[in-house]
Protein backbone atom coordinates (compact mmCIF):
# COMPACT_ATOMS: atom_id res chain seq x y z
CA UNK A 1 78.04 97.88 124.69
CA UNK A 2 75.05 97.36 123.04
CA UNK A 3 74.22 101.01 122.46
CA UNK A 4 77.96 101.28 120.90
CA UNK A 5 76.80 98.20 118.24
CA UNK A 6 73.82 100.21 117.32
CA UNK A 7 75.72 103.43 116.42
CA UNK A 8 78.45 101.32 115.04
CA UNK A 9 75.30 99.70 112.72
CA UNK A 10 73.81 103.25 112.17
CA UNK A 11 77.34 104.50 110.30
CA UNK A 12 77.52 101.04 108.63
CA UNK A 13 73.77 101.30 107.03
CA UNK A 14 74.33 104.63 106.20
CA UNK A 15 77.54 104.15 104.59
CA UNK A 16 76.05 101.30 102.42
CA UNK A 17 73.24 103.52 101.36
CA UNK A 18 75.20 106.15 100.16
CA UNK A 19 77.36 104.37 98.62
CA UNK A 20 74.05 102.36 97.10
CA UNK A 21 73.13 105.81 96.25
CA UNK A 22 75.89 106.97 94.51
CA UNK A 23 76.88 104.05 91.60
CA UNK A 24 80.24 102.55 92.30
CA UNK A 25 82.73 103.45 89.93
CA UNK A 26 83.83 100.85 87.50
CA UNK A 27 87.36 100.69 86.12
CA UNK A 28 90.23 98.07 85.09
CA UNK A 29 94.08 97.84 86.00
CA UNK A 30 95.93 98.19 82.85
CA UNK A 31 99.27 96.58 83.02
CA UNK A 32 101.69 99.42 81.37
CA UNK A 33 105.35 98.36 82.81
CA UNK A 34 106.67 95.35 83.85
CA UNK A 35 110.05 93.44 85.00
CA UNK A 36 110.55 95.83 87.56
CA UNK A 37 112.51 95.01 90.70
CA UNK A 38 110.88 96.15 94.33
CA UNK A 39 108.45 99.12 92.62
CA UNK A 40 107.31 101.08 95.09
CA UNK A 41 106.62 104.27 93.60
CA UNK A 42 105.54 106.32 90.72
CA UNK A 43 106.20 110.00 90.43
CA UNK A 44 105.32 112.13 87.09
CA UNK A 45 107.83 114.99 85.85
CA UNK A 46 105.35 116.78 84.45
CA UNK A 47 106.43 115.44 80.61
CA UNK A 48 104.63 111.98 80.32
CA UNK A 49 106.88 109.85 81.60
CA UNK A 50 106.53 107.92 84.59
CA UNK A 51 109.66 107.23 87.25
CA UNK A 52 109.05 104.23 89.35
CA UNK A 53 111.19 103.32 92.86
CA UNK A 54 112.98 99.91 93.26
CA UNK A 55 113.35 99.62 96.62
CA UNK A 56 116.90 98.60 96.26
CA UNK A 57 118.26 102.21 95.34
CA UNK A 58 117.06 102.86 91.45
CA UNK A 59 114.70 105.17 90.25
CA UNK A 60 113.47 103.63 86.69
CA UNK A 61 111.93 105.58 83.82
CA UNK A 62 108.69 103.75 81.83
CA UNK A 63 107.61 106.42 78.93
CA UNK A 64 105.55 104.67 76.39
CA UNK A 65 104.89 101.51 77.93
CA UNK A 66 109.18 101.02 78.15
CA UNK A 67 111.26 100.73 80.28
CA UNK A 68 114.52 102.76 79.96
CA UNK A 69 117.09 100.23 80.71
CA UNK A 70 119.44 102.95 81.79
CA UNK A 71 118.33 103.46 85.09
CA UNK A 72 117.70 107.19 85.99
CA UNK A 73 119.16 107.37 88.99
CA UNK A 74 121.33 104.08 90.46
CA UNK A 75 122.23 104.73 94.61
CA UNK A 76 122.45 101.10 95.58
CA UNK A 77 125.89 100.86 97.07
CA UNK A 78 124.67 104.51 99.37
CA UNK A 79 121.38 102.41 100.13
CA UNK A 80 120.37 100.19 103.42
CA UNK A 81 118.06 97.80 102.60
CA UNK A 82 118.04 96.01 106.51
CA UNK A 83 114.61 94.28 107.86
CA UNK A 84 111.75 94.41 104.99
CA UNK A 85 110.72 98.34 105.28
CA UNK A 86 114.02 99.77 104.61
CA UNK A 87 115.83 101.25 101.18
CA UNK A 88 115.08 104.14 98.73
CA UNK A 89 111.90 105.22 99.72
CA UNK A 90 110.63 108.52 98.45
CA UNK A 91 111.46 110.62 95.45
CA UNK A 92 110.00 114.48 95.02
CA UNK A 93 110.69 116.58 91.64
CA UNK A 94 111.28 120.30 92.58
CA UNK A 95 108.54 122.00 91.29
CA UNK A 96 110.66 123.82 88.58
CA UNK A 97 112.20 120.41 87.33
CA UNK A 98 111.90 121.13 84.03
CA UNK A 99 114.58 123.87 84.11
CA UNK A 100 116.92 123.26 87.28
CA UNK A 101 116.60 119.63 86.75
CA UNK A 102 116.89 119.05 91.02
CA UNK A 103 115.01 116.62 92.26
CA UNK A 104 115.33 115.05 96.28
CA UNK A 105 115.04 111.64 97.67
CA UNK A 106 114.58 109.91 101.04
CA UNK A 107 116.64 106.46 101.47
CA UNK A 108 118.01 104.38 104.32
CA UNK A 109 121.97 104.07 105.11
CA UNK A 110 124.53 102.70 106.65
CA UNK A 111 127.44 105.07 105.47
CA UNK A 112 128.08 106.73 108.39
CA UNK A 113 128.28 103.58 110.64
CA UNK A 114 124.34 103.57 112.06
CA UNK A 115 121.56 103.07 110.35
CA UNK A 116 120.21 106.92 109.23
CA UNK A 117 117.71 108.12 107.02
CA UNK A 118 119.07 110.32 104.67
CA UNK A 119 117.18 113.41 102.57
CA UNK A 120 119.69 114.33 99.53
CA UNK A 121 119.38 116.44 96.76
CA UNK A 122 120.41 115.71 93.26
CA UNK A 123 120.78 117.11 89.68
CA UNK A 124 119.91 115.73 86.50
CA UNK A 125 121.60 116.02 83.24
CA UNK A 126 119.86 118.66 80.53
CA UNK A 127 117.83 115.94 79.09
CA UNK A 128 116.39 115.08 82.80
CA UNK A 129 117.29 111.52 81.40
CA UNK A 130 119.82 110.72 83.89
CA UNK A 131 121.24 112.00 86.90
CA UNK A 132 124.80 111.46 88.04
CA UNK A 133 124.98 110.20 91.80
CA UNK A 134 128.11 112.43 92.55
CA UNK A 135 125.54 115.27 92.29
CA UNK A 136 124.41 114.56 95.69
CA UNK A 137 123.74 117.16 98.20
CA UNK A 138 122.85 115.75 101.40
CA UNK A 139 119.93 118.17 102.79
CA UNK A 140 119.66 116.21 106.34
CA UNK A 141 119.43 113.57 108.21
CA UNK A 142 118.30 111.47 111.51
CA UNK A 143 119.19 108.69 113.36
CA UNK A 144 117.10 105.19 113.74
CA UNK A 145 116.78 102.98 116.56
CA UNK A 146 114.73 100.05 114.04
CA UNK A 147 114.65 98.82 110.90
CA UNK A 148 111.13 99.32 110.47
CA UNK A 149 108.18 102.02 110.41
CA UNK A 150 110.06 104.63 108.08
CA UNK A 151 107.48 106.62 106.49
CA UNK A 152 109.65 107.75 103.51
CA UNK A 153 106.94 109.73 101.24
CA UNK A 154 107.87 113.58 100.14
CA UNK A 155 106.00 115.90 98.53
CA UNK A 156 106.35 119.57 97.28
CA UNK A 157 103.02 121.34 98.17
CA UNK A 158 100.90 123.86 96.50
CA UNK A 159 103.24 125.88 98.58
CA UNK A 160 106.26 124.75 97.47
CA UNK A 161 107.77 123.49 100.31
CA UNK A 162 108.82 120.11 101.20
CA UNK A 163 106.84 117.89 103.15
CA UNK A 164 108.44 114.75 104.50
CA UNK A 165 106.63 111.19 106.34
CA UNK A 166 108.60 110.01 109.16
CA UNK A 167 107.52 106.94 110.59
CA UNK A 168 107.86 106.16 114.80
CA UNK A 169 111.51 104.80 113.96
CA UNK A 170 109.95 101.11 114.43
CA UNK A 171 110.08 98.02 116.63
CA UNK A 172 106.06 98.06 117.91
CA UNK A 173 103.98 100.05 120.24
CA UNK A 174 106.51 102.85 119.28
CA UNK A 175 108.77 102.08 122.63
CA UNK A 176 110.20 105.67 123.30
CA UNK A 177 107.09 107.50 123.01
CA UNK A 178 108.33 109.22 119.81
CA UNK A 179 105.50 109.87 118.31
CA UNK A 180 104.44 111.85 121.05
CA UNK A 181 107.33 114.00 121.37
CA UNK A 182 108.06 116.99 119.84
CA UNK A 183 111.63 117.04 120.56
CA UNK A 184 112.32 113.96 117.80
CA UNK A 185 111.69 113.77 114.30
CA UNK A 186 110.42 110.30 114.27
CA UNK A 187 106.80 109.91 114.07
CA UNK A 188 105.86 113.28 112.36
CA UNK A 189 105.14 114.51 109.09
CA UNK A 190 108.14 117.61 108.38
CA UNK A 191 107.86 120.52 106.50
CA UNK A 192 110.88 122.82 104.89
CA UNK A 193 111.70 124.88 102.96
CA UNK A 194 114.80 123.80 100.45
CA UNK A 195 115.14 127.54 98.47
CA UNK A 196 116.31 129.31 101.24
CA UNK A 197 118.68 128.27 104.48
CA UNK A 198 121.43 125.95 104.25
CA UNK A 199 121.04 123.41 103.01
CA UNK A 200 117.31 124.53 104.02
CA UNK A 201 115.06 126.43 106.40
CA UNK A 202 112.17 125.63 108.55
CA UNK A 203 109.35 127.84 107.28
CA UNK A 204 108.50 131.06 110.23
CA UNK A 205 105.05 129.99 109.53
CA UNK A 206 105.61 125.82 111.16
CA UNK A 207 103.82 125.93 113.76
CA UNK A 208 106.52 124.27 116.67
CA UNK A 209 108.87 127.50 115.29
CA UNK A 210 110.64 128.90 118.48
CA UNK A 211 108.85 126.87 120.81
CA UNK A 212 111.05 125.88 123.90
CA UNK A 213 111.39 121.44 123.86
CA UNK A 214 109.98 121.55 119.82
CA UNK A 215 111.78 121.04 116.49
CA UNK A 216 110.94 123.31 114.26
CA UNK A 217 110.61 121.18 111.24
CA UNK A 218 107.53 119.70 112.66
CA UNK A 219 104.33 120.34 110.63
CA UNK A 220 102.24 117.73 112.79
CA UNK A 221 102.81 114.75 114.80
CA UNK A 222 101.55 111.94 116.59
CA UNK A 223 102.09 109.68 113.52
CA UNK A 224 103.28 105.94 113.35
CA UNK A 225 103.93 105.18 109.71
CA UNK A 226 103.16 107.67 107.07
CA UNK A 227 103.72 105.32 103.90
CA UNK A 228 102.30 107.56 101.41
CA UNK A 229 100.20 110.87 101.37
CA UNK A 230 99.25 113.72 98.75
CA UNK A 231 97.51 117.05 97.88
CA UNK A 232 94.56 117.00 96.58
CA UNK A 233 95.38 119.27 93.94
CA UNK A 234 91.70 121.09 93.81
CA UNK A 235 91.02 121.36 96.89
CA UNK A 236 94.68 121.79 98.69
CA UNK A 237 93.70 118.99 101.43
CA UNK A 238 96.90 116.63 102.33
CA UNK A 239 95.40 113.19 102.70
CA UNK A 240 97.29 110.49 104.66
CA UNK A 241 97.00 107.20 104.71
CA UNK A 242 99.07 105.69 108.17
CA UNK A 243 99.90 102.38 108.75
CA UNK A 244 98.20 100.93 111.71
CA UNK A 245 99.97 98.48 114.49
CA UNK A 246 97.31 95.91 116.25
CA UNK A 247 93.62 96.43 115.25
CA UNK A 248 93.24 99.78 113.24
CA UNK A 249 94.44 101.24 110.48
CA UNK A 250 93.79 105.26 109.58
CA UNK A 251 92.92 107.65 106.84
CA UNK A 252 93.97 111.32 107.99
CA UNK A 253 93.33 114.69 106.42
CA UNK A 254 96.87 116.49 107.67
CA UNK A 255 96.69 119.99 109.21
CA UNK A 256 99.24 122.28 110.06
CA UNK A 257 100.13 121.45 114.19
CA UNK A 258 97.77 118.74 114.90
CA UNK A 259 98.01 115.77 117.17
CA UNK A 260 97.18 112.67 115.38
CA UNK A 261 97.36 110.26 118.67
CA UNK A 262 100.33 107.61 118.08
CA UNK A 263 101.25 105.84 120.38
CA UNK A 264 98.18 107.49 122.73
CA UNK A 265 95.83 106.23 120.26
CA UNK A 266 95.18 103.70 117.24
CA UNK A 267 92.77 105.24 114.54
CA UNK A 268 90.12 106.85 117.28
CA UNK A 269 90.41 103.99 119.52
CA UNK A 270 93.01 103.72 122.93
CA UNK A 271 96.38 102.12 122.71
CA UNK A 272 98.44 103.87 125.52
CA UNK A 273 95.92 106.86 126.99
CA UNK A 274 98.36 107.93 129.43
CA UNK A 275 100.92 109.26 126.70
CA UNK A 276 98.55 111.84 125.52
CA UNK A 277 100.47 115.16 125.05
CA UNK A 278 97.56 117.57 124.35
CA UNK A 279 94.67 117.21 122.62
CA UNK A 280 94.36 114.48 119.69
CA UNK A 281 92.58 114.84 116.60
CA UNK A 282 90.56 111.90 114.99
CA UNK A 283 91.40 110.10 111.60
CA UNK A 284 88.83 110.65 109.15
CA UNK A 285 88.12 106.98 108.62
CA UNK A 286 89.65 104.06 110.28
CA UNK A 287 89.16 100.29 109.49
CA UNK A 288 89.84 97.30 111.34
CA UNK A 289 92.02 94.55 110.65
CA UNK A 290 89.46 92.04 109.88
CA UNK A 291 88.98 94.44 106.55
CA UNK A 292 92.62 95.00 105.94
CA UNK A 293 96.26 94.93 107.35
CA UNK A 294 98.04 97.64 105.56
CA UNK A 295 96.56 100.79 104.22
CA UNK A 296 98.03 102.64 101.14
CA UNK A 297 97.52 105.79 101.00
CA UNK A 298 96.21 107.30 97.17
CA UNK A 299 94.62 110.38 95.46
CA UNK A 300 92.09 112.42 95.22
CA UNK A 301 91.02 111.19 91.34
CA UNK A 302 91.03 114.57 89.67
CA UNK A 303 91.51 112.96 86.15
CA UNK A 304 89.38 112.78 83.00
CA UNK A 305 89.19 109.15 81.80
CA UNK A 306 87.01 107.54 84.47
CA UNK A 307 84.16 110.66 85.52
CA UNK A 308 82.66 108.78 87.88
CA UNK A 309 86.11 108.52 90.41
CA UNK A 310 85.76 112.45 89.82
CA UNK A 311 86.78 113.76 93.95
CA UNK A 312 86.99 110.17 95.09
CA UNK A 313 89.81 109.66 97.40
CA UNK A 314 91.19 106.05 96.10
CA UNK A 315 93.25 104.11 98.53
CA UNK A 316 94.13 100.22 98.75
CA UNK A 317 95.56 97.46 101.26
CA UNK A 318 98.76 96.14 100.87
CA UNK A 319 98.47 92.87 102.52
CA UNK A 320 94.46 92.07 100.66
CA UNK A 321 94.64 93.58 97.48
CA UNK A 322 91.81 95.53 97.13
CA UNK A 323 91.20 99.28 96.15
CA UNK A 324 88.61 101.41 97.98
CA UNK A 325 87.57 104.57 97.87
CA UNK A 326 85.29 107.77 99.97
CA UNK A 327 84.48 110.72 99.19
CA UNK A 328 84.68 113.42 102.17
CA UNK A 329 82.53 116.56 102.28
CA UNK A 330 84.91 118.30 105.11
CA UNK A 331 82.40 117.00 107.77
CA UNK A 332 81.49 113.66 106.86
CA UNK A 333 81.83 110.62 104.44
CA UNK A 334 79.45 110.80 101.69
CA UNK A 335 80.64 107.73 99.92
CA UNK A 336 82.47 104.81 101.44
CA UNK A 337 82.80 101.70 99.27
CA UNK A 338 85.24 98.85 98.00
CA UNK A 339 85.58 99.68 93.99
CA UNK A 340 88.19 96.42 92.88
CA UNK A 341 89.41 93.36 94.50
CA UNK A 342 93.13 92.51 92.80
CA UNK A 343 95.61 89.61 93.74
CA UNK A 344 97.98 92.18 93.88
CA UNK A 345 100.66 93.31 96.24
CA UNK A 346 99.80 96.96 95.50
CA UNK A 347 102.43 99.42 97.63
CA UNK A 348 102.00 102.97 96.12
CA UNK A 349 99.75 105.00 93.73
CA UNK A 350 101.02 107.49 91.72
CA UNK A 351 99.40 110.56 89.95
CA UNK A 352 100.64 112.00 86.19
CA UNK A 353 100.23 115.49 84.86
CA UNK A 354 96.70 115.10 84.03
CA UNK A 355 95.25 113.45 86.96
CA UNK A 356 95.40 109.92 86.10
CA UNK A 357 96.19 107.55 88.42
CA UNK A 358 98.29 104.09 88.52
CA UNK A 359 99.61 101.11 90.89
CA UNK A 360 102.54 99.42 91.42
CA UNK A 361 102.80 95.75 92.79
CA UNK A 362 105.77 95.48 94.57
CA UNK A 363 105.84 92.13 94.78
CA UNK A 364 105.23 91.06 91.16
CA UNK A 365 107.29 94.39 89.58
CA UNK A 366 104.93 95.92 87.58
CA UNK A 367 103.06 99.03 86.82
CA UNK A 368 99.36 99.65 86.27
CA UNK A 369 96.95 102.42 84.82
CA UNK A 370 93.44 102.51 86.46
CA UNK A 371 91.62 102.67 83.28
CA UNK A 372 88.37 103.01 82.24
């Protein structure tokens, strides 16, 4: 035991001198939307404008520091909002927006007498102002046994395929094993391919493809709550932050067919050894829960206004309100350090065309710039 506390004090020193080493970056949160009901999103269409998530079942538009009052998209009769973690979750432009105008969500229902989550497909209007909810194409969907642990983040890669955060399907200590088990969705992050198939195809190239007991959907597993993740767009990495249960939450850099250890493991530490199903791979960082309670996953700061953030991954806790950041060579941390406290409730970052980055706090409704 003591040996352990002098290798735990080693990392600590070391991570305080680098990050004494390397000048904290300095920036403020610049309030730029407000009045917002549940935000807990923000996605960029590659034109400026910004569309924020109400957890209820609208999508919002804020271009020029306004609000449309029009909502973009409005789903909440098609949307279950039961427990706290449910509703309209995740929103992903196809990477062609612009000129097909399709864009996909991931939201929580009832409709069809359990509760489901539900991947859909919809179309915009020729303005990409508006999108009529009749345009919906469902694309597919599972079954849950909880009302919590969701996931509900999408993304179109460098790729272009779509990759999708399911969370364990709830309750606590993941009671059916599911993120061990490649024969459910739940607890995995997915990967597909929406251009070909119908209404899509899981790509040759995933690695569970025609493996006997497997989905092939699965890009990697042994996940618990994938809130939010992205690509770092410079150096293709997917970074993930996943929401721990007792002691530990995680910071993951996703590859294609690894074991991430839920429910086996939390962060690098045991929860239930004997449900191991191969070998696990470690969390890049993980932080206990007398530092935070909730990890939100960020970005990889690739903008211009604030140099200093330049290849810092930026990340926050929902449940303490600060912002952190590190810096990760492939190998190691080079740069581990808190950059902001905020009273804020802060549930997602988003990224815009150029790299900038901003907040929401769900809990307040409103939407911040990290500026310089």
């Amino acid at each position: 035991m003591f040996f352990r506390f002098l290798a735990a004090l080693a990392v600590w020193l070391a991570l305080l001198l680098g990050a004494a080493a390397e000048q904290i970056p300095q920036f403020r949160l610049t309030p730029i939307a407000s009045h917002l009901d549940l935000p807990i999103g923000i996605f960029d269409d590659g034109t400026g404008r910004l569309f924020i998530i109400e957890q209820d079942g609208r999508i919002r538009i804020v271009e020029n520091g306004q609000v449309d009052a029009t909502p973009f998209l409005d789903i909440q009769d098609e949307v279950s909002r039961a427990g706290n973690e449910c509703g309209l979750l995740g929103l992903a432009f196809d990477p062609d927006f612009k000129n097909n105008h399709r864009f996909f969500v991931n939201y929580d229902t009832e409709k069809f007498g359990k509760l489901q989550t539900r991947i859909s497909e919809f179309k915009a209007d020729d303005t990409n102002s508006h999108a009529d909810p009749a345009t919906e194409k469902e694309i597919m969907r599972w079954d849950q046994p909880f009302t919590n642990h969701k996931g509900g983040c999408m993304i179109f890669g460098p790729d272009h395929m779509l990759y999708i955060g399911v969370g364990d399907g709830g309750a606590g200590g993941d009671p059916f094993n599911n993120g061990q088990n490649l024969g459910v969705l739940l607890g995995k992050i997915l990967r597909i391919d929406v251009d070909h198939g119908q209404p899509y195809k899981a790509p040759d190239d995933n690695p569970f493809v025609g493996r006997k007991g497997a989905l092939p959907e699965i890009w990697c597993w042994g996940i618990r709550n994938p809130w939010r993740f992205s690509f770092d767009r410079q150096t293709g990495w997917l970074w993930c932050g996943d929401v721990g249960q007792d002691l530990w939450e995680e910071i993951d850099i996703i590859e294609k067919g690894k074991n991430y250890g839920w429910s086996a493991r939390e962060g690098k530490h045991d929860f239930k050894p004997e449900r191991a199903n191969g070998p696990l791979t470690d969390p890049i960082k993980d932080y206990p829960h007398t530092e935070g309670r909730c990890i939100i996953g960020g970005y990889v700061y690739r903008g211009k206004a604030i140099p200093a953030l330049e290849g810092i991954y930026v990340y926050a806790d929902y449940n303490l309100g600060w912002i952190a950041g590190l810096r990760y060579d492939g190998k190691q941390i080079t740069f581990d350090a808190h950059l902001l406290q905020s009273p804020l409730n802060i549930a997602s970052f988003g990224e815009d065309h150029d790299g900038e980055l901003y907040l929401c706090d769900r809990e307040r409704g409103q939407v911040f710039e990290l500026a310089p």
